[in-house]
PDB file of N, CA and C in Angstrom:
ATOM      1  N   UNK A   1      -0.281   7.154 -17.080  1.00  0.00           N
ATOM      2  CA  UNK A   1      -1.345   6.183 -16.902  1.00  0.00           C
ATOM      3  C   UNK A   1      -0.834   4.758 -17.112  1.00  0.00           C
ATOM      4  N   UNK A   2       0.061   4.450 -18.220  1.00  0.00           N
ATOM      5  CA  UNK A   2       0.435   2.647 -17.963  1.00  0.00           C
ATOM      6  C   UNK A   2       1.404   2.901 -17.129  1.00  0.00           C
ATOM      7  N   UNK A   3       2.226   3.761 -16.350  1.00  0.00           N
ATOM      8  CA  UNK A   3       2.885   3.670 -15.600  1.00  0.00           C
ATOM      9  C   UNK A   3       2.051   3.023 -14.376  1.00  0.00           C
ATOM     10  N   UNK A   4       0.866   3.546 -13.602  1.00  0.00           N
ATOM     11  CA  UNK A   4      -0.025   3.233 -12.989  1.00  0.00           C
ATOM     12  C   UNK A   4      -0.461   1.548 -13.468  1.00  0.00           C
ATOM     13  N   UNK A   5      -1.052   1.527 -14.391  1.00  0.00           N
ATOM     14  CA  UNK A   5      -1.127   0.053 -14.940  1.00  0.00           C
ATOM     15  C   UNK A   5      -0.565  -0.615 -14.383  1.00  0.00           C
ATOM     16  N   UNK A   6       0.622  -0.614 -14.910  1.00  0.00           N
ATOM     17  CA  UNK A   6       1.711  -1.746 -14.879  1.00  0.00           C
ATOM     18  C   UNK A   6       1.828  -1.702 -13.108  1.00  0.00           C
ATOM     19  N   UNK A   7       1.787  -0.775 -12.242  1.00  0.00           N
ATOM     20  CA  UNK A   7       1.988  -0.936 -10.825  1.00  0.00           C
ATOM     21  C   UNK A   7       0.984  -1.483 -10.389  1.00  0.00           C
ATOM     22  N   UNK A   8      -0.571  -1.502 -11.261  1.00  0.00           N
ATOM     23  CA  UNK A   8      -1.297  -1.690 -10.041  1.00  0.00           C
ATOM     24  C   UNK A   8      -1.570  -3.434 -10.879  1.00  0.00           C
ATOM     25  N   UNK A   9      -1.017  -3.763 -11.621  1.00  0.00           N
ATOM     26  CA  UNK A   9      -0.663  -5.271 -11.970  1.00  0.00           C
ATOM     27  C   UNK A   9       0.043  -5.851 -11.295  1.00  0.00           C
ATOM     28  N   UNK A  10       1.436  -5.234 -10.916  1.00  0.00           N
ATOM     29  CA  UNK A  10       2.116  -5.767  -9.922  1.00  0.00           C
ATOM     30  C   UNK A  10       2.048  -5.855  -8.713  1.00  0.00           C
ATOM     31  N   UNK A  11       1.414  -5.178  -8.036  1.00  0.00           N
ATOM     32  CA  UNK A  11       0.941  -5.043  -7.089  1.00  0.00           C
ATOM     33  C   UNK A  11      -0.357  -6.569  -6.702  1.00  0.00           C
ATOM     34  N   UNK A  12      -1.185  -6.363  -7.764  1.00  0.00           N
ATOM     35  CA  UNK A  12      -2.027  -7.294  -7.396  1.00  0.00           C
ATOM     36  C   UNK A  12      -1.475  -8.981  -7.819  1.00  0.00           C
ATOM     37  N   UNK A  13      -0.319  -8.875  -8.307  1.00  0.00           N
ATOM     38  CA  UNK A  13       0.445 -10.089  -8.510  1.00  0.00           C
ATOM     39  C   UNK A  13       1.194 -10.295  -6.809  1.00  0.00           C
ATOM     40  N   UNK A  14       1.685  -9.947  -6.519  1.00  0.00           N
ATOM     41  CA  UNK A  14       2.397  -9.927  -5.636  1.00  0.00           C
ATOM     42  C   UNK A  14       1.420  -9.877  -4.127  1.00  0.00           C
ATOM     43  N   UNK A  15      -0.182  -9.393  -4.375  1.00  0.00           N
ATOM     44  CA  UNK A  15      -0.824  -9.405  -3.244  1.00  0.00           C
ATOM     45  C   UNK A  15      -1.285 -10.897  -3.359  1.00  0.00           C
ATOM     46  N   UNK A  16      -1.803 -11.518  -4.555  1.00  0.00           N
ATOM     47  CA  UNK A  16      -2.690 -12.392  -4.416  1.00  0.00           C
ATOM     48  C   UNK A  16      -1.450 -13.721  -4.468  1.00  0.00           C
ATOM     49  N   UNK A  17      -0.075 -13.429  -5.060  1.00  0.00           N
ATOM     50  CA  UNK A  17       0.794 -14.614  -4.663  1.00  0.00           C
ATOM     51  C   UNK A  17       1.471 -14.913  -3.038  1.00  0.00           C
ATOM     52  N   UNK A  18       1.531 -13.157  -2.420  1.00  0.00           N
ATOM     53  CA  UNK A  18       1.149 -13.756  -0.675  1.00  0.00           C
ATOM     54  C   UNK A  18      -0.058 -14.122  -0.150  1.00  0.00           C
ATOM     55  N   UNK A  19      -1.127 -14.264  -0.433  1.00  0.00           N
ATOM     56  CA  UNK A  19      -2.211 -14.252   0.322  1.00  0.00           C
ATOM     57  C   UNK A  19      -2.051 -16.062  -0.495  1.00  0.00           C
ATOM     58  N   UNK A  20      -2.081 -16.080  -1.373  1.00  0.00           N
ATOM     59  CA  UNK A  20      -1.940 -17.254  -1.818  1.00  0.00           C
ATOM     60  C   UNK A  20      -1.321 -18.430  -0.828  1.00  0.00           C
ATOM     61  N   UNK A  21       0.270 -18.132  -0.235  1.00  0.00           N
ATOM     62  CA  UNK A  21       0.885 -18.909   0.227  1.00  0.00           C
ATOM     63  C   UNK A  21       0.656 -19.156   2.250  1.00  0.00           C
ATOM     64  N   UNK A  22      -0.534 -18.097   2.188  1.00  0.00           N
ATOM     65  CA  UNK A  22      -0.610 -18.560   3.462  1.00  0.00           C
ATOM     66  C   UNK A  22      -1.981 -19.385   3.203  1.00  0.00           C
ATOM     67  N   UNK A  23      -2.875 -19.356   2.132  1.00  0.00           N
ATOM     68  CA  UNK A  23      -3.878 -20.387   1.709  1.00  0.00           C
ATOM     69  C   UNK A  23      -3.585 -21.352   1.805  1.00  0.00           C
ATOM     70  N   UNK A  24      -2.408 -21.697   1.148  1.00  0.00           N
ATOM     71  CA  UNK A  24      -1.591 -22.801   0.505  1.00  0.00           C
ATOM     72  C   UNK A  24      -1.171 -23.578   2.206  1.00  0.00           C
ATOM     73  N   UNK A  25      -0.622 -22.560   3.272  1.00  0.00           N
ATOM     74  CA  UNK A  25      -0.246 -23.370   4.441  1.00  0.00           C
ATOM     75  C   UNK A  25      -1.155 -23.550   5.348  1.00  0.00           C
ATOM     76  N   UNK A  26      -2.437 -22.751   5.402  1.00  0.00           N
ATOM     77  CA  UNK A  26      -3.421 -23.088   6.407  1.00  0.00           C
ATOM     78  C   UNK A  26      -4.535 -24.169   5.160  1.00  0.00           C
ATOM     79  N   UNK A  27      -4.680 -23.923   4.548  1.00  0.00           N
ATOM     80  CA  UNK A  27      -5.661 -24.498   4.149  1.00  0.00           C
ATOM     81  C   UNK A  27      -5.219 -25.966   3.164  1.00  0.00           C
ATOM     82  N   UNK A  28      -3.989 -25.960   2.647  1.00  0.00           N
ATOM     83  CA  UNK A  28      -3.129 -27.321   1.548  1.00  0.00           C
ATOM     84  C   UNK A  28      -2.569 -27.694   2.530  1.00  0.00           C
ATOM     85  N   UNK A  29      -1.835 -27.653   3.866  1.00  0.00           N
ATOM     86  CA  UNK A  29      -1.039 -28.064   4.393  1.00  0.00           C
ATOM     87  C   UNK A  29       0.188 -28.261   3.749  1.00  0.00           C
ATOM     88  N   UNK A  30       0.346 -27.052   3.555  1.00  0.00           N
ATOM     89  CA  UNK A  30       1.731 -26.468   2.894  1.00  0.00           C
ATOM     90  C   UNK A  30       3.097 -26.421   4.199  1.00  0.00           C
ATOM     91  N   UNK A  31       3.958 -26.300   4.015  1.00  0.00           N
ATOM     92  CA  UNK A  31       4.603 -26.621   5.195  1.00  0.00           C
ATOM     93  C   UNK A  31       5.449 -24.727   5.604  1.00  0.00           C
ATOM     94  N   UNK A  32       5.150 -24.321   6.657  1.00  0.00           N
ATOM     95  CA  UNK A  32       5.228 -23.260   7.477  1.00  0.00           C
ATOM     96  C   UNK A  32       5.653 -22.099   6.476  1.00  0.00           C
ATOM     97  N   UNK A  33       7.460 -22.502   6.256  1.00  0.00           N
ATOM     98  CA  UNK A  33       8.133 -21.658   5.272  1.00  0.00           C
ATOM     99  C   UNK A  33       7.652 -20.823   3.986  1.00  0.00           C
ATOM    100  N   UNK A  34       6.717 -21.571   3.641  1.00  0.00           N
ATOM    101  CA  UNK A  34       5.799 -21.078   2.602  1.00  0.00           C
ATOM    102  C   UNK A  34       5.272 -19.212   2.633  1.00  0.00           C
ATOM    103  N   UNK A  35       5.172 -19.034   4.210  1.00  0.00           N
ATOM    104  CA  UNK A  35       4.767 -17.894   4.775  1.00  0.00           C
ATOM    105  C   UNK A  35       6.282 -16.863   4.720  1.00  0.00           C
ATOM    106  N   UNK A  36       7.342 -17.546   4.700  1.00  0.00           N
ATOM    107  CA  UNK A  36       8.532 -16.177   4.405  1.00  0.00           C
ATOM    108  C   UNK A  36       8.223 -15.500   3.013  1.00  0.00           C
ATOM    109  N   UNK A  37       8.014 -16.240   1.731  1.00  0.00           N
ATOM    110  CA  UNK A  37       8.249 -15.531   0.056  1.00  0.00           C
ATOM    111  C   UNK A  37       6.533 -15.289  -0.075  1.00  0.00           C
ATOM    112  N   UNK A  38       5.597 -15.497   1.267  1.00  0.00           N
ATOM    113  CA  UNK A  38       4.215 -15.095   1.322  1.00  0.00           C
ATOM    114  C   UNK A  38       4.339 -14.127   1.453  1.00  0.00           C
ATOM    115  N   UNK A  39       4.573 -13.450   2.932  1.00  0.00           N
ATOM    116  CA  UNK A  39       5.194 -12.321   3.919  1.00  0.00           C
ATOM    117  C   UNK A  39       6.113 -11.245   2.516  1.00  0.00           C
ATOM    118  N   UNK A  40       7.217 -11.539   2.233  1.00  0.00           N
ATOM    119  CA  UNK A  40       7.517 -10.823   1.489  1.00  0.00           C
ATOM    120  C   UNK A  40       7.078  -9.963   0.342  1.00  0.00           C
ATOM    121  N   UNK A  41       6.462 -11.086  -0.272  1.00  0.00           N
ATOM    122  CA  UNK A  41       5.243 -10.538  -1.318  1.00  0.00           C
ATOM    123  C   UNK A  41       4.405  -9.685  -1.037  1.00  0.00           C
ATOM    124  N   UNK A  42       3.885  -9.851   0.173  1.00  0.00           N
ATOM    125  CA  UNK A  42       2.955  -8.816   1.075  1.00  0.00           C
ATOM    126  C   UNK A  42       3.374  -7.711   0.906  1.00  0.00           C
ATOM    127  N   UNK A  43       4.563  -7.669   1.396  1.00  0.00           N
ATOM    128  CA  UNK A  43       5.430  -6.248   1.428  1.00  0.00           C
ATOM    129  C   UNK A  43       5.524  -5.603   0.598  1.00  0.00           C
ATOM    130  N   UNK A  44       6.025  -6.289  -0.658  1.00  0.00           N
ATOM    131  CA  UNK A  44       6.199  -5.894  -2.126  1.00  0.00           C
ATOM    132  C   UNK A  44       4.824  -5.149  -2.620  1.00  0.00           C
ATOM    133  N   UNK A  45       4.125  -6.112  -2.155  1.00  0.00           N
ATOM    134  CA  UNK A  45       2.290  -5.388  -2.641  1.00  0.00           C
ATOM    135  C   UNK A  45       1.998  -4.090  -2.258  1.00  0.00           C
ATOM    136  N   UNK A  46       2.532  -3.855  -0.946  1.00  0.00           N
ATOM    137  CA  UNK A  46       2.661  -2.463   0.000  1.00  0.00           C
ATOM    138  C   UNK A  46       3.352  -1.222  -0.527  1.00  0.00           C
ATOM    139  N   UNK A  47       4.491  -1.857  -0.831  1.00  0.00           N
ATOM    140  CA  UNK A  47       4.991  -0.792  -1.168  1.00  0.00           C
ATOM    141  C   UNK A  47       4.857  -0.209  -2.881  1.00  0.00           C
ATOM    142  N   UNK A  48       4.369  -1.321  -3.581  1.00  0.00           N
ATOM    143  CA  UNK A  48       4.628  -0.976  -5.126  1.00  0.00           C
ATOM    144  C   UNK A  48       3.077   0.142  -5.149  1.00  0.00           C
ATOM    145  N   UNK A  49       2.327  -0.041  -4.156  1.00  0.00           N
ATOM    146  CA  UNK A  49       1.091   0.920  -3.713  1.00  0.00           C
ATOM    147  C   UNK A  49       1.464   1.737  -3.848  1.00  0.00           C
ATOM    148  N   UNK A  50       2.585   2.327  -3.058  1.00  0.00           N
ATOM    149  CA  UNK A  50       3.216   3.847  -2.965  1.00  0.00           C
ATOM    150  C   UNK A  50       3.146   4.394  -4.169  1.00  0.00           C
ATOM    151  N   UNK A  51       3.446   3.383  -5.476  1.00  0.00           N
ATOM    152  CA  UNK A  51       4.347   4.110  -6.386  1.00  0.00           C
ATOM    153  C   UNK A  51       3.672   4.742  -7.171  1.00  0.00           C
ATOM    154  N   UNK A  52       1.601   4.841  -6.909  1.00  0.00           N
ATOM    155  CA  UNK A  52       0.459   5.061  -8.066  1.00  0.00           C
ATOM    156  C   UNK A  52       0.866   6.598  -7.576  1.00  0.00           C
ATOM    157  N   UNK A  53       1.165   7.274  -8.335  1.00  0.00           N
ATOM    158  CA  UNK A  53       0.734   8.736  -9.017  1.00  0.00           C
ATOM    159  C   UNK A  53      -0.870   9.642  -8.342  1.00  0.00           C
ATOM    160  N   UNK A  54      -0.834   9.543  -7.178  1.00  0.00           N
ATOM    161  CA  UNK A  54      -2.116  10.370  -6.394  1.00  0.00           C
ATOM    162  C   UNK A  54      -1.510  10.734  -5.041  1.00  0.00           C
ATOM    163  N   UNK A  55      -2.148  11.594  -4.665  1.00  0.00           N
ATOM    164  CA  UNK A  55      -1.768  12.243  -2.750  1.00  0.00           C
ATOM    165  C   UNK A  55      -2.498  11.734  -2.178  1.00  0.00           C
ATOM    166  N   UNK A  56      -3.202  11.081  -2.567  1.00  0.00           N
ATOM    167  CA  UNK A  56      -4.652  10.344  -1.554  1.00  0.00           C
ATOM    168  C   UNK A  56      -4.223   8.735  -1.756  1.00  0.00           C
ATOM    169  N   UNK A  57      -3.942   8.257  -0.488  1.00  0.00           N
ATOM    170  CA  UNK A  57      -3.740   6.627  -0.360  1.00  0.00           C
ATOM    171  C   UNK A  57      -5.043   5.540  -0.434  1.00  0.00           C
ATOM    172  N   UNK A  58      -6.267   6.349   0.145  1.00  0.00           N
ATOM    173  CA  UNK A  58      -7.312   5.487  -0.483  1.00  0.00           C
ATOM    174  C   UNK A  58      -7.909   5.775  -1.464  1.00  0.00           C
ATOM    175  N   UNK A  59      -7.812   6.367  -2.401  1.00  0.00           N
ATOM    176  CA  UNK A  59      -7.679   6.621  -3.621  1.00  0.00           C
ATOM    177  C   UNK A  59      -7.337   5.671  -4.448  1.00  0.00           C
ATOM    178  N   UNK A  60      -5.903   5.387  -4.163  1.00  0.00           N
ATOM    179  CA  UNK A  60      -5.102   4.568  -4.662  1.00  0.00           C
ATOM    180  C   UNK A  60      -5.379   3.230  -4.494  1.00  0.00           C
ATOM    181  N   UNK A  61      -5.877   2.881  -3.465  1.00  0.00           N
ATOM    182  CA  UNK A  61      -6.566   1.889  -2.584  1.00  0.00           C
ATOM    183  C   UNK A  61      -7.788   1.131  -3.936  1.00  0.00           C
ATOM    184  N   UNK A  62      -8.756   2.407  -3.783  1.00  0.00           N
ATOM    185  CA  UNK A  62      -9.974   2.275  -3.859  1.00  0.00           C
ATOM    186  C   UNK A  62      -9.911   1.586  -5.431  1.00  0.00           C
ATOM    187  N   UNK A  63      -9.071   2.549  -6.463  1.00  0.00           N
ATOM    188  CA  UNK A  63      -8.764   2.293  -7.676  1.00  0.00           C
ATOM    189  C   UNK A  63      -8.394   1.001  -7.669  1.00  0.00           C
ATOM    190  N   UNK A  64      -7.430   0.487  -6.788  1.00  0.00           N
ATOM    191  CA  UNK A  64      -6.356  -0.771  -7.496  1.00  0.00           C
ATOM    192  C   UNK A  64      -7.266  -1.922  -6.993  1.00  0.00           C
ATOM    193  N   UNK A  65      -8.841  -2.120  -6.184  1.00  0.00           N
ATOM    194  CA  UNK A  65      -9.939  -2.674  -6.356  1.00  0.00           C
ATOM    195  C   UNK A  65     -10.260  -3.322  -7.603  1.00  0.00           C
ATOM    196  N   UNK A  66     -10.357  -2.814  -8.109  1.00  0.00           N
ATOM    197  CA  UNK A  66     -11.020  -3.443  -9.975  1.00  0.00           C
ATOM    198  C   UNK A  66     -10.105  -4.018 -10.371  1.00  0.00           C
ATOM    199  N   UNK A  67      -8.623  -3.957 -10.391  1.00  0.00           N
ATOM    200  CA  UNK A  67      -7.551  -4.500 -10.750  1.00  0.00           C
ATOM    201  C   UNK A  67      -7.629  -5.849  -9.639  1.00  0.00           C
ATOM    202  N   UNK A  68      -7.372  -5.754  -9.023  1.00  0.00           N
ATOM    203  CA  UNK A  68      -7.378  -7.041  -7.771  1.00  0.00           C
ATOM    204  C   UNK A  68      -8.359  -7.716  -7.830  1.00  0.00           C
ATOM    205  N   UNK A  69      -9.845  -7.362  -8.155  1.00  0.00           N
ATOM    206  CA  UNK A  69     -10.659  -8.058  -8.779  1.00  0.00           C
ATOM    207  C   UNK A  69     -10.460  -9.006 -10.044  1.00  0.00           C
ATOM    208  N   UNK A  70     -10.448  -8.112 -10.785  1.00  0.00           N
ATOM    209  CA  UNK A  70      -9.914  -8.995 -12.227  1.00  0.00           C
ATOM    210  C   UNK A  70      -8.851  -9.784 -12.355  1.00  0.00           C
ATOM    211  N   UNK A  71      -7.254  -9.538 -11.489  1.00  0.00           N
ATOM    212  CA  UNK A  71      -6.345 -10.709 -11.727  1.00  0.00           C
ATOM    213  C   UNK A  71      -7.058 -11.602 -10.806  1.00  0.00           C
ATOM    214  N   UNK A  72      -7.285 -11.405  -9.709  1.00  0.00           N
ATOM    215  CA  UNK A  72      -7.982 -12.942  -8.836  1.00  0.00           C
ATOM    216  C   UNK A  72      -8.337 -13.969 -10.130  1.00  0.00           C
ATOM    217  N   UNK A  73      -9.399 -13.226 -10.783  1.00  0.00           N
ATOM    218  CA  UNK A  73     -10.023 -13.955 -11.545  1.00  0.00           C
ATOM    219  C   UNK A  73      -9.547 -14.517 -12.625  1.00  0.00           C
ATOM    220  N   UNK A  74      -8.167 -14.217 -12.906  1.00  0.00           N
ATOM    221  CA  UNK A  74      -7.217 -14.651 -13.890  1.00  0.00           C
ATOM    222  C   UNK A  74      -6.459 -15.954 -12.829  1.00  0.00           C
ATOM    223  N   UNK A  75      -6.077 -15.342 -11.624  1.00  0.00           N
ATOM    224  CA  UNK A  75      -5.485 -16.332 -10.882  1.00  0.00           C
ATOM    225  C   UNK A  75      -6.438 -17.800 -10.749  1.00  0.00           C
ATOM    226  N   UNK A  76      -7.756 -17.468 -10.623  1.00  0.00           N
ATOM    227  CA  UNK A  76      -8.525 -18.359 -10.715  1.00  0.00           C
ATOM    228  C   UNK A  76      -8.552 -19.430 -11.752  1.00  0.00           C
ATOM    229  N   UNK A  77      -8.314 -18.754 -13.133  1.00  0.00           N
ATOM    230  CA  UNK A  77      -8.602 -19.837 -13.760  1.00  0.00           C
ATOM    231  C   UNK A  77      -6.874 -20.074 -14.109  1.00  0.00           C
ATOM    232  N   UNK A  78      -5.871 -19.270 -14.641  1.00  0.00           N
ATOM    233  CA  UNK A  78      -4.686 -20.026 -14.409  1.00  0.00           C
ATOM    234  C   UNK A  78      -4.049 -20.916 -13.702  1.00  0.00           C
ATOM    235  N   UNK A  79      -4.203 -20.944 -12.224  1.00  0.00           N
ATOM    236  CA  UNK A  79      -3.280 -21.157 -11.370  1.00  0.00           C
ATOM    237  C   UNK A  79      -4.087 -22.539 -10.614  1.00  0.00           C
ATOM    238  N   UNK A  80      -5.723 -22.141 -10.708  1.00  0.00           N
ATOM    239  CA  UNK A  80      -6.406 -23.315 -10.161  1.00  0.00           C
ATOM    240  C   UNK A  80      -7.553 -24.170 -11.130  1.00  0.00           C
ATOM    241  N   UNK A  81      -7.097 -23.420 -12.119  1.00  0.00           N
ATOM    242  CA  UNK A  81      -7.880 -24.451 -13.251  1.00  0.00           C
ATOM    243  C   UNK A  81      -9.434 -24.479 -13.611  1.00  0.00           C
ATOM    244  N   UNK A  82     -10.051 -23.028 -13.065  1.00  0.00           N
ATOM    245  CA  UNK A  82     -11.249 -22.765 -13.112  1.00  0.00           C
ATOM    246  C   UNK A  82     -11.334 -21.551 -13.747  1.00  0.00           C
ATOM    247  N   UNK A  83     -12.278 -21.926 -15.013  1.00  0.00           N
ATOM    248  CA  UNK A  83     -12.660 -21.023 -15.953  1.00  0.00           C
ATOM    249  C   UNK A  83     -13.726 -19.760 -15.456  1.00  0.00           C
ATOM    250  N   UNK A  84     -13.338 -18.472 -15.144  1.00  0.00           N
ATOM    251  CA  UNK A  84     -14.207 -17.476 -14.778  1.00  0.00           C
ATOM    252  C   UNK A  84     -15.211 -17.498 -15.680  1.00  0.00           C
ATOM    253  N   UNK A  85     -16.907 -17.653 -14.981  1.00  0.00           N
ATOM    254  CA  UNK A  85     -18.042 -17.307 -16.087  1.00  0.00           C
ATOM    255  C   UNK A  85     -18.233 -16.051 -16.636  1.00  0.00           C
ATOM    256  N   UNK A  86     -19.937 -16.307 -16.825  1.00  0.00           N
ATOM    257  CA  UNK A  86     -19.852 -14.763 -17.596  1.00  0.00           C
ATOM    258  C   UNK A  86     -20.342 -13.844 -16.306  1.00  0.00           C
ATOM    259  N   UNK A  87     -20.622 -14.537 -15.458  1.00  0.00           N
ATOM    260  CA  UNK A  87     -20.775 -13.684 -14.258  1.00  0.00           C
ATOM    261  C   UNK A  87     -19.756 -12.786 -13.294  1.00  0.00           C
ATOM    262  N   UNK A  88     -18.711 -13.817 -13.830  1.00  0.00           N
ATOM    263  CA  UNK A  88     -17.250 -13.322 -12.975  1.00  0.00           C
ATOM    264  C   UNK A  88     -17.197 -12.407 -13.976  1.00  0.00           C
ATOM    265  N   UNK A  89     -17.183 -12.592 -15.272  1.00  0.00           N
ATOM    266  CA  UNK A  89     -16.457 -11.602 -16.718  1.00  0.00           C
ATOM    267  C   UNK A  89     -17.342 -10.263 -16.524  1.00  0.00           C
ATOM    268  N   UNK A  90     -18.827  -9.860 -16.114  1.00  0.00           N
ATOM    269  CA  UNK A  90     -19.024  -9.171 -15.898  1.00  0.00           C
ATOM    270  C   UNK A  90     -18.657  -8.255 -14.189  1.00  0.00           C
ATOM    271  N   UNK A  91     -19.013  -8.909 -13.493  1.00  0.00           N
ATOM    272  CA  UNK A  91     -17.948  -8.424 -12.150  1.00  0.00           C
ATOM    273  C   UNK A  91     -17.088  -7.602 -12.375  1.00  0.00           C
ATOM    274  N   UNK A  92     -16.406  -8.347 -13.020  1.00  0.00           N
ATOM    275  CA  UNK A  92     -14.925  -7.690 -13.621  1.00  0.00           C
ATOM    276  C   UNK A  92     -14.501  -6.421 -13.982  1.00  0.00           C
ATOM    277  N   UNK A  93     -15.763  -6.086 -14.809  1.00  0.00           N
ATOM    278  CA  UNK A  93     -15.695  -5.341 -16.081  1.00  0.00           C
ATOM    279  C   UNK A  93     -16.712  -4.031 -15.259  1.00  0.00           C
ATOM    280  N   UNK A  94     -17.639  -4.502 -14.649  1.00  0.00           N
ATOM    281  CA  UNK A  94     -18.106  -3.291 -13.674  1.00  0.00           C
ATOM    282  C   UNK A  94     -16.862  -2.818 -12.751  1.00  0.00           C
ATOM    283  N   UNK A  95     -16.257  -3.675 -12.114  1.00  0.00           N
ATOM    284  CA  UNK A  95     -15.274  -3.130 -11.219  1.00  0.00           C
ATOM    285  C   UNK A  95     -14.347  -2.242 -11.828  1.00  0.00           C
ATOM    286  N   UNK A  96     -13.745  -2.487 -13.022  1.00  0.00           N
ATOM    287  CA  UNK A  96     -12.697  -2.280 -14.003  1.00  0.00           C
ATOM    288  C   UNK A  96     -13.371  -0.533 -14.702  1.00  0.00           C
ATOM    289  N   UNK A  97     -14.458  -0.677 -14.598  1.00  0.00           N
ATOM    290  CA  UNK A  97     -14.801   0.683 -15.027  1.00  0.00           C
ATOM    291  C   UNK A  97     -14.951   1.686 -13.691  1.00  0.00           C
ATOM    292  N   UNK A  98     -15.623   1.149 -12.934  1.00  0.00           N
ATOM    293  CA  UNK A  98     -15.590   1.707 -10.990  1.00  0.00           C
ATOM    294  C   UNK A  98     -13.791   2.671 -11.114  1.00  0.00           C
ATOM    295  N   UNK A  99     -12.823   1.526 -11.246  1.00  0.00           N
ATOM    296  CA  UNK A  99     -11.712   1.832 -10.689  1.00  0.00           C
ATOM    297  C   UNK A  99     -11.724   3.060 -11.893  1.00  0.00           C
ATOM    298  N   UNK A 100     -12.082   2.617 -13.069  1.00  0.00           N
ATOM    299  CA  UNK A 100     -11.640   3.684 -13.921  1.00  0.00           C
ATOM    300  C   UNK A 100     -11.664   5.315 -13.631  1.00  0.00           C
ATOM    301  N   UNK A 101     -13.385   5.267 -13.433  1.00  0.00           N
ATOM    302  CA  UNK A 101     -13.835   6.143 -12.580  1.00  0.00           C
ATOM    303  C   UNK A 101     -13.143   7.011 -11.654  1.00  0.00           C
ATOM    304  N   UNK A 102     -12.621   6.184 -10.164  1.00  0.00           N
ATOM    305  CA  UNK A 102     -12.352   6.928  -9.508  1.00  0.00           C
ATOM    306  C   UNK A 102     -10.361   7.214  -9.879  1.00  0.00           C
ATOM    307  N   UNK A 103      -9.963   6.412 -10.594  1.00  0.00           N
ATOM    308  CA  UNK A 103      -8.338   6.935 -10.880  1.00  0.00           C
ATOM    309  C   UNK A 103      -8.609   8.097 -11.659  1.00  0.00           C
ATOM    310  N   UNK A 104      -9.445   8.103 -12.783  1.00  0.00           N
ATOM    311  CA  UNK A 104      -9.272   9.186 -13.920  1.00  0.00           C
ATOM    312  C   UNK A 104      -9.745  10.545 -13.860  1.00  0.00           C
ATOM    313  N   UNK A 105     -10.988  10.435 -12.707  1.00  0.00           N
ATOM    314  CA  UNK A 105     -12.004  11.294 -12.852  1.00  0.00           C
ATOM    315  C   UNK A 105     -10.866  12.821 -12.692  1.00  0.00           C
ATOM    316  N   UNK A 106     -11.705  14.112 -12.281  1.00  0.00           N
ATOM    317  CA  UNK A 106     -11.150  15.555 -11.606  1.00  0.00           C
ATOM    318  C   UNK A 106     -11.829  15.993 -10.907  1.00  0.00           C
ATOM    319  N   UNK A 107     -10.767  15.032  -9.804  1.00  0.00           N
ATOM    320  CA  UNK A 107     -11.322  15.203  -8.295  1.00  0.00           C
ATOM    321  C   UNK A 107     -10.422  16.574  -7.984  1.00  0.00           C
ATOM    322  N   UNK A 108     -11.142  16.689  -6.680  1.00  0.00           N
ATOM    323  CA  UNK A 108     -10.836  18.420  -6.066  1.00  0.00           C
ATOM    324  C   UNK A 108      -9.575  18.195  -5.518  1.00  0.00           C
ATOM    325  N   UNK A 109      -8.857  18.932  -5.399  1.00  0.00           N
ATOM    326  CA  UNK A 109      -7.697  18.369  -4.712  1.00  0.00           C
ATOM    327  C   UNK A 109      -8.238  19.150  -2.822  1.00  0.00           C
TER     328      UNK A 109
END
């Protein structure tokens, strides 16, 4: 299980720092290149997916939801200087139990 953790952290590090850098060039007027260590990151996000511990890919999917939820919202207030409310903090925390849900439960195979 923190094996999972720790992937589906990295994962959502690596999704929201590419999605980030094509923000950064369509929307900051960031200059093009920005989109190669975007692009890559992408990839990285893709594949560190593989590495969750289930036979079912939307599964894996569905779970690493609540996680991608909640760092956004870390990215939010780290990276752009906006403090998540208590509205985001609950969001969060519903999603975070959702994912719990469907990673932990005993599903049928």
């Amino acid at each position: 299980m923190i094996h999972t953790a720790i992937v589906y952290v990295l994962a959502a590090l690596a999704e929201i720092a590419g999605c980030f850098a094509f923000w950064a060039w369509l929307r900051m007027g960031k200059p093009v290149w920005w989109l190669v260590p975007g692009c890559t990151s992408l990839v990285l996000f893709a594949y560190l997916l593989t590495l969750v511990d289930t036979s079912q890919a939307g599964r894996a999917y569905a779970a690493y939801g609540g996680i991608y939820i909640t760092s956004a919202l870390v990215w939010l207030w780290l990276a752009e200087g906006v403090r998540p409310d208590r509205w985001d903090m609950l969001g969060a925390v519903l999603c975070l139990l959702g994912a719990a849900v469907i990673l932990l439960a005993p599903h049928r195979a």
